[in-house]
N, C-alpha and C. Protein backbone atom coordinates (compact mmCIF):
# COMPACT_ATOMS: atom_id res chain seq x y z
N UNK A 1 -8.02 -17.10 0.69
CA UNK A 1 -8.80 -16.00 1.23
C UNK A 1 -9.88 -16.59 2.13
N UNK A 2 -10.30 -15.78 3.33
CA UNK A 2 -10.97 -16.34 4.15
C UNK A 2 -12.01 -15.10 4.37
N UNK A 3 -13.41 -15.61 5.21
CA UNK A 3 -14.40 -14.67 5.56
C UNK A 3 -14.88 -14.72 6.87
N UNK A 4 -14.47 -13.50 7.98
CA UNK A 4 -15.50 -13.68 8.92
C UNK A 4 -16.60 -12.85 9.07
N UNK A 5 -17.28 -12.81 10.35
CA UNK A 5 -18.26 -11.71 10.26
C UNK A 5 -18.07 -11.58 11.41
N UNK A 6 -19.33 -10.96 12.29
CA UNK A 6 -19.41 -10.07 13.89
C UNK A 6 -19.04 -11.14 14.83
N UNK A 7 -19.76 -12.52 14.44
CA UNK A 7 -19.77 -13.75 15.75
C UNK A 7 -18.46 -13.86 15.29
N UNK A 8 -17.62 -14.64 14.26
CA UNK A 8 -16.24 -14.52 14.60
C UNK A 8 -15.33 -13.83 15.37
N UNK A 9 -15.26 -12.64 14.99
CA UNK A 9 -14.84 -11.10 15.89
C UNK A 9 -14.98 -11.16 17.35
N UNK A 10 -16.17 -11.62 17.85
CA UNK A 10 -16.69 -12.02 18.97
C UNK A 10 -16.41 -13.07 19.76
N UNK A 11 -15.90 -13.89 19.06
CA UNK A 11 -15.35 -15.48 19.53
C UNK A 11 -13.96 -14.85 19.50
N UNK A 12 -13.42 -14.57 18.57
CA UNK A 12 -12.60 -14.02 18.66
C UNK A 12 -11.59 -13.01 20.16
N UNK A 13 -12.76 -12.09 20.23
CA UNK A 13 -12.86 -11.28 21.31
C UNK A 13 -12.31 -11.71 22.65
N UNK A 14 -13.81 -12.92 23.07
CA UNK A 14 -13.38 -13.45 24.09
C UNK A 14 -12.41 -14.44 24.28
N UNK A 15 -11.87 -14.90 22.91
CA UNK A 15 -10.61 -15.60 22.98
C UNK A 15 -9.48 -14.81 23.51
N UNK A 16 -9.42 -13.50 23.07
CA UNK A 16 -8.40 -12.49 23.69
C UNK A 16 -8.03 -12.57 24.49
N UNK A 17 -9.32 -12.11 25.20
CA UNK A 17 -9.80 -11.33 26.90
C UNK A 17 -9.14 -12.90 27.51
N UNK A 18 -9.35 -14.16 27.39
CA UNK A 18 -9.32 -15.33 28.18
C UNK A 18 -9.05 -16.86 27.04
N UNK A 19 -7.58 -16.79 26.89
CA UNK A 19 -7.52 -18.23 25.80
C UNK A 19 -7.50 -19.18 26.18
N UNK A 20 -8.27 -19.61 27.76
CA UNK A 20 -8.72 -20.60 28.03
C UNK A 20 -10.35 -21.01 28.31
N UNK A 21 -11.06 -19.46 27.24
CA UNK A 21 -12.37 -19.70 27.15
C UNK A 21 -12.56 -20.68 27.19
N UNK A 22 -13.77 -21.48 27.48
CA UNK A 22 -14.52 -22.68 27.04
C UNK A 22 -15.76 -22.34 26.34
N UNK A 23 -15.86 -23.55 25.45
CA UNK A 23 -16.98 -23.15 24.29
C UNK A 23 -17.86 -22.89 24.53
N UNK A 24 -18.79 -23.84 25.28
CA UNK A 24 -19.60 -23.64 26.11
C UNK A 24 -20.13 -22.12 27.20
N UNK A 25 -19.23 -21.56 27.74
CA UNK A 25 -18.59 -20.60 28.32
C UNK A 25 -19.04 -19.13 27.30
N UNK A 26 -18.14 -19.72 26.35
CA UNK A 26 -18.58 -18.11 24.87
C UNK A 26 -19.80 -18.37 24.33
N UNK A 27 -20.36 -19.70 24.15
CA UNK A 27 -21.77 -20.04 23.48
C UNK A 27 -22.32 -19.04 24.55
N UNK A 28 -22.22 -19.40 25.70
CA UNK A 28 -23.56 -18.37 26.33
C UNK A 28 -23.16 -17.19 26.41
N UNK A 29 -22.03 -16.75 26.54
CA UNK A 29 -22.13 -15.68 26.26
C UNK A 29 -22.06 -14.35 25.54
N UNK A 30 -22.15 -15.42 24.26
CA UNK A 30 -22.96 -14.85 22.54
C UNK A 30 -24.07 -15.41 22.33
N UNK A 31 -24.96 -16.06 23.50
CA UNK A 31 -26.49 -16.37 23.13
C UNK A 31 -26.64 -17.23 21.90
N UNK A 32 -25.03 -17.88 21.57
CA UNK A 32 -25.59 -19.32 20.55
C UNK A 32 -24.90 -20.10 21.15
N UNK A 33 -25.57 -21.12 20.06
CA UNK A 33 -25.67 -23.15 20.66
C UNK A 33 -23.80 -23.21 20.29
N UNK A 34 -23.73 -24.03 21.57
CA UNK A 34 -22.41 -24.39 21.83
C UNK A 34 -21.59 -25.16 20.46
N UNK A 35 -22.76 -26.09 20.19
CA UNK A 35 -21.72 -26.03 18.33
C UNK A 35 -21.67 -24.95 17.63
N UNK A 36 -22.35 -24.21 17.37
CA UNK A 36 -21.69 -22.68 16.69
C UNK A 36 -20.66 -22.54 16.58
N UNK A 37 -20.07 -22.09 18.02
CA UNK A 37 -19.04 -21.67 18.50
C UNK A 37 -17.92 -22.85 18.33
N UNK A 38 -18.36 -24.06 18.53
CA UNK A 38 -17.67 -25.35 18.40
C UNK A 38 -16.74 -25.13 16.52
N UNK A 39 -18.17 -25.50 15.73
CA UNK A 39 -18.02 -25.47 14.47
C UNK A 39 -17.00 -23.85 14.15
N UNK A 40 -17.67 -22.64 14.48
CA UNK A 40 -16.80 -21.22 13.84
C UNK A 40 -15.56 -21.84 14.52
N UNK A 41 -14.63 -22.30 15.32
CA UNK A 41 -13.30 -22.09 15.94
C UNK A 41 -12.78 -23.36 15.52
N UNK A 42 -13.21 -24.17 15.04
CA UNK A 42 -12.67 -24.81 13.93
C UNK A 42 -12.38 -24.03 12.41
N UNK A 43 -13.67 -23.80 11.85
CA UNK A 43 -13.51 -23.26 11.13
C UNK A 43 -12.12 -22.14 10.69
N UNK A 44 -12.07 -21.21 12.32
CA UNK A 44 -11.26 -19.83 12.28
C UNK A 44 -9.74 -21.17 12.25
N UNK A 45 -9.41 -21.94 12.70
CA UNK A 45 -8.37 -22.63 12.76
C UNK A 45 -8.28 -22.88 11.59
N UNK A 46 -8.85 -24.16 10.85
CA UNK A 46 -8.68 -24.30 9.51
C UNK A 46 -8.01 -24.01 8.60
N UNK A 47 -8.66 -22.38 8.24
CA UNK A 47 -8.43 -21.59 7.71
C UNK A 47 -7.14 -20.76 7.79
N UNK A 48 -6.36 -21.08 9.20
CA UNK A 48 -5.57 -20.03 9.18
C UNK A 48 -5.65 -18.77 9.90
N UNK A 49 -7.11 -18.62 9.81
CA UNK A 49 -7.70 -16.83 10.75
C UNK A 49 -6.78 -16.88 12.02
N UNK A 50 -6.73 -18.47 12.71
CA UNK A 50 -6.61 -18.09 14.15
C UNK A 50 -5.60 -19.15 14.26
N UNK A 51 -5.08 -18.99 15.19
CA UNK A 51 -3.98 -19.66 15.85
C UNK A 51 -3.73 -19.10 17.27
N UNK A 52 -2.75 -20.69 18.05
CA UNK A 52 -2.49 -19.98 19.12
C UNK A 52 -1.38 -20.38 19.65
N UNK A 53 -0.44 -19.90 20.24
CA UNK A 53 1.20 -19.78 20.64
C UNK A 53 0.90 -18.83 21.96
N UNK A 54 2.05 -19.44 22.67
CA UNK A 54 1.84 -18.71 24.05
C UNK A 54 2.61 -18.21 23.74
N UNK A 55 2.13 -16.80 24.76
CA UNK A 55 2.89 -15.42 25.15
C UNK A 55 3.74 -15.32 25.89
N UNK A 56 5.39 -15.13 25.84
CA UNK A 56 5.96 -15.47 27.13
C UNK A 56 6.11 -13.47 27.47
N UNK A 57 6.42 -13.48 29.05
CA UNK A 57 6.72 -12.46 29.42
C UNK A 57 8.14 -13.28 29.87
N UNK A 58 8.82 -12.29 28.79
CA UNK A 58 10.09 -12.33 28.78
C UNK A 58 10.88 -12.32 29.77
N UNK A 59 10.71 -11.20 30.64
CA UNK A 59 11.06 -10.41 31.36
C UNK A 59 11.21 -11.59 33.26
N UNK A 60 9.97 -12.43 32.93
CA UNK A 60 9.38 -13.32 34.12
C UNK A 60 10.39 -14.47 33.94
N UNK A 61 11.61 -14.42 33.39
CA UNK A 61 12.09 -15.55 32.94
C UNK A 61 13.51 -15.54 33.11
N UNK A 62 14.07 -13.85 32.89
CA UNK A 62 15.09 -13.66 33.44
C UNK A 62 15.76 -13.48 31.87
N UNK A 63 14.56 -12.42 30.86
CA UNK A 63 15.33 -11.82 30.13
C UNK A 63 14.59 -10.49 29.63
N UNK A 64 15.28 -9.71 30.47
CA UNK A 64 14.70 -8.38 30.93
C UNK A 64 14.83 -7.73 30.24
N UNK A 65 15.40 -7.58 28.61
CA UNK A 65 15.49 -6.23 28.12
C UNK A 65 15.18 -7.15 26.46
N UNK A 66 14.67 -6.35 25.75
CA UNK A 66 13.79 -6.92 24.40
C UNK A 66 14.14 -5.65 23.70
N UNK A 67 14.53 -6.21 22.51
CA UNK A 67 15.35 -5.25 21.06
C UNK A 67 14.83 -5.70 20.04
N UNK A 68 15.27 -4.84 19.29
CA UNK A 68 14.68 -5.20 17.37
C UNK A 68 16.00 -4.91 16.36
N UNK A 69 16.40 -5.48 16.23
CA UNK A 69 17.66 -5.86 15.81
C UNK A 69 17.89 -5.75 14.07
N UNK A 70 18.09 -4.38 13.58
CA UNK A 70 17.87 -4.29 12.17
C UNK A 70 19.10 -4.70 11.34
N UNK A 71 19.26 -5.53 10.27
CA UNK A 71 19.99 -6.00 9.96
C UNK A 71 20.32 -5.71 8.55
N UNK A 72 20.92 -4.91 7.98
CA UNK A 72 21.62 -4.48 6.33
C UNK A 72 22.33 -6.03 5.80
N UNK A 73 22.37 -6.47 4.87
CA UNK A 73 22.54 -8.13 4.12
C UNK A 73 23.00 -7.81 2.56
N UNK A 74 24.02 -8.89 2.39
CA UNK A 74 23.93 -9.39 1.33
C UNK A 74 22.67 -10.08 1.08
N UNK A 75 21.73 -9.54 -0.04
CA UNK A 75 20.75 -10.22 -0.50
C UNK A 75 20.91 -11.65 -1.31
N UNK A 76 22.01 -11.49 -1.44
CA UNK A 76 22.32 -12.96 -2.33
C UNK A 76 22.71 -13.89 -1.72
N UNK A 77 22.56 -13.73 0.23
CA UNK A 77 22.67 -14.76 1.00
C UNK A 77 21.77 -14.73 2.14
N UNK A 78 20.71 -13.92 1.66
CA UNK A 78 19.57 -14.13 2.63
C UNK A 78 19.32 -15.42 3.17
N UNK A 79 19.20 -16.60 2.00
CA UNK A 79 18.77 -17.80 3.02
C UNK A 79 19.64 -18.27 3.70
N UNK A 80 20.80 -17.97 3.63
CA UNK A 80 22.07 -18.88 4.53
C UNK A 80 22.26 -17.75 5.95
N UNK A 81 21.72 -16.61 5.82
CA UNK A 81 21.83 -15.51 6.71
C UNK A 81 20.51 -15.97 7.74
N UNK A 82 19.48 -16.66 7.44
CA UNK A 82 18.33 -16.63 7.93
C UNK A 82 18.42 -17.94 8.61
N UNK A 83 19.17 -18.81 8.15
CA UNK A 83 19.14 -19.98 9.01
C UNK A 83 20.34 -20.08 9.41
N UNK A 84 21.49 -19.50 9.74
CA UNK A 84 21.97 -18.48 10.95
C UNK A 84 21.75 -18.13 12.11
N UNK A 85 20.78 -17.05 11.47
CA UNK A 85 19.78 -16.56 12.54
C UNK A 85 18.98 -17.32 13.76
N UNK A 86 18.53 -18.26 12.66
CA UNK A 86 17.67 -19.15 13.68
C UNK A 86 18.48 -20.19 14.51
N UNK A 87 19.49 -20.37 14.25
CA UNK A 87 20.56 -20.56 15.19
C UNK A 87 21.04 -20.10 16.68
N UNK A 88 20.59 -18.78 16.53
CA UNK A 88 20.88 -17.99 17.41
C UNK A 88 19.59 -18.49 19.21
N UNK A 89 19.75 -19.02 19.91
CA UNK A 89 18.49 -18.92 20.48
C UNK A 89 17.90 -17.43 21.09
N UNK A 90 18.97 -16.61 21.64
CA UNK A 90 18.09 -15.04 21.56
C UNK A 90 17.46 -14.72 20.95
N UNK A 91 17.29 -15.48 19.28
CA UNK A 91 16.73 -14.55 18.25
C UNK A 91 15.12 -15.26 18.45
N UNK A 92 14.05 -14.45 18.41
CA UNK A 92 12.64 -14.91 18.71
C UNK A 92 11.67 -14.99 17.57
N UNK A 93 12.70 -14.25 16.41
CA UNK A 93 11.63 -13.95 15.16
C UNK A 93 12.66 -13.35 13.94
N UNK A 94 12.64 -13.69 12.90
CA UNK A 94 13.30 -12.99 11.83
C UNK A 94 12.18 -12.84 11.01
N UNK A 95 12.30 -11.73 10.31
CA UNK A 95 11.23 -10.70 9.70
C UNK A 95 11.82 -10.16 8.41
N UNK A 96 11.66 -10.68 7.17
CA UNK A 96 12.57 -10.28 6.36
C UNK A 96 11.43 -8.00 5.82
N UNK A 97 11.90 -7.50 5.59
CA UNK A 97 11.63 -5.72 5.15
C UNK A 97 11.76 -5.44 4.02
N UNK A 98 10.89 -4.86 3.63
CA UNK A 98 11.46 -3.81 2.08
C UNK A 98 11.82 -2.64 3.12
N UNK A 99 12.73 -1.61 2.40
CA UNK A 99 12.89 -0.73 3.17
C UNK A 99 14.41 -0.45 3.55
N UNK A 100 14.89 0.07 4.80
CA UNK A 100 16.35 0.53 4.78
C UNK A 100 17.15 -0.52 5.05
N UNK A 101 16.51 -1.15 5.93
CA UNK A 101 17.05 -2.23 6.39
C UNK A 101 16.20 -3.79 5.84
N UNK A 102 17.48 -4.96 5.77
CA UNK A 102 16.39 -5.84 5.13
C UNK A 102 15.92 -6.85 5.97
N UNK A 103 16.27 -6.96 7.47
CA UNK A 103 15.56 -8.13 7.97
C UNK A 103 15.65 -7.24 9.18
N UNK A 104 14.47 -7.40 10.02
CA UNK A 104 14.11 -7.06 11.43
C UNK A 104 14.44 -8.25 12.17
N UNK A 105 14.95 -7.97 13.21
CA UNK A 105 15.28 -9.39 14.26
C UNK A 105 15.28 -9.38 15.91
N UNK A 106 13.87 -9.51 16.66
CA UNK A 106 12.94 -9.64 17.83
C UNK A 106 13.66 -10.73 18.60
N UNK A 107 14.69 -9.83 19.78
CA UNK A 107 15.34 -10.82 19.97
C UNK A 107 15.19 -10.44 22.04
N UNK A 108 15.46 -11.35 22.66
CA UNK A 108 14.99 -11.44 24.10
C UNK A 108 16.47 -11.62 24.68
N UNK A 109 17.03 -10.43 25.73
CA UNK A 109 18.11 -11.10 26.05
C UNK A 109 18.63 -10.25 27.63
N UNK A 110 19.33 -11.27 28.54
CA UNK A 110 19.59 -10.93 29.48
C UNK A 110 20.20 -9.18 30.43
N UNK A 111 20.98 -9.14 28.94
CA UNK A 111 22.17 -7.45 29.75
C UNK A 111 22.35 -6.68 28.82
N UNK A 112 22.70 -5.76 28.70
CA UNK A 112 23.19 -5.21 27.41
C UNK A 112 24.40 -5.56 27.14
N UNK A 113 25.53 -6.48 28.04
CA UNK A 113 26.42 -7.11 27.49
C UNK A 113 26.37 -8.15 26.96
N UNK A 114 25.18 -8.69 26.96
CA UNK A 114 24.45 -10.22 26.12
C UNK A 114 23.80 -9.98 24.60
N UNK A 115 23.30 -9.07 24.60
CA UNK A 115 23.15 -7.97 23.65
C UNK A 115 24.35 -7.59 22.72
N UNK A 116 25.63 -7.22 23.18
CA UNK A 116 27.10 -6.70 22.47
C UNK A 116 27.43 -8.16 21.88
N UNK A 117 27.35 -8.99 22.85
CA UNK A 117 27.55 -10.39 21.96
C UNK A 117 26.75 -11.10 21.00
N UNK A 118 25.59 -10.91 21.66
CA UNK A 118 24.51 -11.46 20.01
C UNK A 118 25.28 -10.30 18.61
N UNK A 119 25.06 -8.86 18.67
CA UNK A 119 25.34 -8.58 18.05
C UNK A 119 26.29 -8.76 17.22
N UNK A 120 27.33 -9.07 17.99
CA UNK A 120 29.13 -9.38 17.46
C UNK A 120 28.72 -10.32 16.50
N UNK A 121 28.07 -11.45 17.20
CA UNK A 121 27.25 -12.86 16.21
C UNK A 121 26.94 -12.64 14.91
N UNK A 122 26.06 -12.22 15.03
CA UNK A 122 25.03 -11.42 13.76
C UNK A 122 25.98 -11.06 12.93
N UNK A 123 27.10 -10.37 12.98
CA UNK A 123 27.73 -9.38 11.99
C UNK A 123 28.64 -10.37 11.82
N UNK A 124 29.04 -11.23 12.63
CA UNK A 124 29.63 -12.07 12.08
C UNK A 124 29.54 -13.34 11.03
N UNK A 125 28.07 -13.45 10.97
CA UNK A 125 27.76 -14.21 9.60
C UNK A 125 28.01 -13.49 8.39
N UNK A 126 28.52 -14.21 7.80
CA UNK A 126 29.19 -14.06 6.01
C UNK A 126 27.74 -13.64 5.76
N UNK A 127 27.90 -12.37 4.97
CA UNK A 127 27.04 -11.35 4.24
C UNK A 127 26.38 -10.58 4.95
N UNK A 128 26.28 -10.16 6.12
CA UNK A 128 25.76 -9.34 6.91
C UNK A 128 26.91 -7.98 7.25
N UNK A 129 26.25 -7.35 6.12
CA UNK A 129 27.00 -5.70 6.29
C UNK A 129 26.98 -5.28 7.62
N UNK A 130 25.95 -4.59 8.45
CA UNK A 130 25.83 -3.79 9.15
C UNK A 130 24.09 -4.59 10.31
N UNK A 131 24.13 -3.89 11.82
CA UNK A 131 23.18 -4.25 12.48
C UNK A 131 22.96 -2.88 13.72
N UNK A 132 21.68 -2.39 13.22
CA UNK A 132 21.47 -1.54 14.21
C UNK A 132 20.29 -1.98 15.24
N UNK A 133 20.92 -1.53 16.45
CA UNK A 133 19.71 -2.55 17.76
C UNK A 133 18.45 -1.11 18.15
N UNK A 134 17.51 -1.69 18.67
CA UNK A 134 16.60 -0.32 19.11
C UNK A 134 16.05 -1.15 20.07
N UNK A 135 16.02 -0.64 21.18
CA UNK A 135 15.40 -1.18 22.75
C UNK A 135 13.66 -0.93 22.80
N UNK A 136 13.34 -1.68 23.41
CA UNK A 136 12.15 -1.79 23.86
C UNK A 136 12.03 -1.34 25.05
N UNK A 137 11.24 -0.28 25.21
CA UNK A 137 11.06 0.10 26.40
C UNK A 137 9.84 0.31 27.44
N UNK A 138 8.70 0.20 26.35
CA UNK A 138 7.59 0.03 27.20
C UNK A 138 6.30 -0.63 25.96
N UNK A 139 5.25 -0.70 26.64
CA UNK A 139 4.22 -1.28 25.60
C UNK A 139 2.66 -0.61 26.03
N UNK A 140 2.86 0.83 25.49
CA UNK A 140 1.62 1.51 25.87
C UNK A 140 0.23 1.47 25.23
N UNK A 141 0.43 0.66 23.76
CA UNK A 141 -0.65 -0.18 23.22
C UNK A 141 -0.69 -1.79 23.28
N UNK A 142 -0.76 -2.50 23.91
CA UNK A 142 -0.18 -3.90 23.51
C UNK A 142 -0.93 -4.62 22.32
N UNK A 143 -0.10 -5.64 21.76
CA UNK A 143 -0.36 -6.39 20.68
C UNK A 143 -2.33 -6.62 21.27
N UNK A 144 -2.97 -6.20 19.63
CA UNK A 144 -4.51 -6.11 19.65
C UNK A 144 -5.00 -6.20 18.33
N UNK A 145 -6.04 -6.89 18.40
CA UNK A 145 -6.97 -6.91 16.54
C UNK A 145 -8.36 -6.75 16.84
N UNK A 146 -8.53 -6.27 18.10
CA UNK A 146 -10.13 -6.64 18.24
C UNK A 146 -10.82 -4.94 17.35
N UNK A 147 -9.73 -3.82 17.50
CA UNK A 147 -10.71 -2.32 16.82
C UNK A 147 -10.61 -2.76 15.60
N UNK A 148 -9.16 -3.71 14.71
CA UNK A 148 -9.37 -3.67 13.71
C UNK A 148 -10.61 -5.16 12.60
N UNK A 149 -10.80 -5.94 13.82
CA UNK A 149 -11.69 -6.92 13.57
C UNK A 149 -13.32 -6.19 13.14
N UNK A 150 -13.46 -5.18 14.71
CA UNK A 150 -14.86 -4.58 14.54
C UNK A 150 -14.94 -4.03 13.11
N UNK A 151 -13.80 -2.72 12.85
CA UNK A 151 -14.23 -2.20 11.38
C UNK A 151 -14.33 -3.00 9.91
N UNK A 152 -13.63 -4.48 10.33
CA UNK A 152 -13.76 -4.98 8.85
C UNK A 152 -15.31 -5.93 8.83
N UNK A 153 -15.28 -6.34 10.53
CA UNK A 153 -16.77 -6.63 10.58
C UNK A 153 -18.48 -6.31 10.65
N UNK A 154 -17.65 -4.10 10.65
CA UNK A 154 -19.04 -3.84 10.81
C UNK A 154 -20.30 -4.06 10.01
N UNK A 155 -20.32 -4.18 8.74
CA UNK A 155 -21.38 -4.51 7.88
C UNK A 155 -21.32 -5.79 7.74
N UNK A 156 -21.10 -6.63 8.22
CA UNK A 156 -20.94 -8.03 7.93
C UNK A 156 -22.46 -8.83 8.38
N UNK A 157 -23.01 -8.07 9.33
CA UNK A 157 -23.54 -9.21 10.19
C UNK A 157 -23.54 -9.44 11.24
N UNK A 158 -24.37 -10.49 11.86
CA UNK A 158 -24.14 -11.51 12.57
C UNK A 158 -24.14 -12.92 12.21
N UNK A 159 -23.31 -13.49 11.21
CA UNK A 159 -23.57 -14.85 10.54
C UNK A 159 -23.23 -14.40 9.38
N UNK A 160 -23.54 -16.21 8.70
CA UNK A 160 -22.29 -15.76 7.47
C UNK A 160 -23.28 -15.69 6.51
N UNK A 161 -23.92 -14.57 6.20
CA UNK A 161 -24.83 -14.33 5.21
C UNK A 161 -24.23 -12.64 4.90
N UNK A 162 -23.69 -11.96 5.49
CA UNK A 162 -22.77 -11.06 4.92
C UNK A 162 -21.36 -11.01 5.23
N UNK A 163 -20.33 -12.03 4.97
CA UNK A 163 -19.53 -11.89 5.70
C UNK A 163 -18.56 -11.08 5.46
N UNK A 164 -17.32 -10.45 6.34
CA UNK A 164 -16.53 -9.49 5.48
C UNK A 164 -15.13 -10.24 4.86
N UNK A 165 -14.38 -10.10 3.61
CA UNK A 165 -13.83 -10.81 3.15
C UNK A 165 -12.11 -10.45 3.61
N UNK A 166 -11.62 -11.44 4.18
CA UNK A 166 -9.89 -11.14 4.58
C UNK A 166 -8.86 -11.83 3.15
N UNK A 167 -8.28 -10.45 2.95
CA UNK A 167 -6.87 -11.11 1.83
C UNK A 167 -5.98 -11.82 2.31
């Protein structure tokens, strides 16, 4: 379990907006000393809070259409189904679900006839019942934590003398 407060959120923030902040850069413009900011983004690393992996735009690359690929399983071969999967290089993410379906699968791919063939794939590993695809078609919220950072940080502070606590 980890704790941040408002300046995290804030470092945070402008990590968003620009992940080639410089420390220096966010120190001033959160009005603290450049180790602060030095020390908290270690810290947020450490811990786990933060990480960073680039974003590809898929699309800039010459794979224009992005699906979620729900997958029904023999549960008693999930792990041999999952490293399978990761076999696959279309596949970008396997996500195991409670729910109707038991693994979600975020996959990047050229046509929708590139698509008919991943699929064919998929169903073709031993224990994989069934695979329903759902297209991606636009992104009118994009991937974000900064509204849900503010509300877990609002009573926190500024510093770690109230901080708010993450499970």
């Amino acid at each position: 379990m980890s704790t941040i407060d408002r300046l995290d959120a804030e470092i945070i923030r402008l990590l968003t907006a620009d992940a080639r902040a410089g420390v220096a850069e966010m120190a001033e413009t959160l009005s603290v000393s450049r180790n602060t900011v030095q020390l908290r983004m270690t810290r947020l690393f450490d811990t786990g809070v933060l990480s960073f992996r680039p974003i590809i735009d898929f699309a800039a690359v010459g794979l224009p259409l992005q699906a979620l690929v729900s997958v029904e399983l023999d549960q008693r071969l999930l792990d041999s189904i999952i490293r399978r999967l990761a076999d696959l290089p279309e596949v970008v993410e396997v996500r195991i679900q409670a729910g109707r379906e038991d693994i979600l699968v975020p996959v990047a791919i050229a046509s929708l006839a590139a698509l008919q063939e991943l699929t064919a794939s998929i169903v073709a590993i031993e224990g994989v019942r069934k695979t329903t695809s759902t297209f991606h078609v636009s992104t009118p919220v994009p991937f974000r934590v900064q509204p849900l950072l503010q509300k877990l940080t609002e009573d926190a502070g500024w510093g770690r003398s109230t901080p708010a606590v993450l499970d």
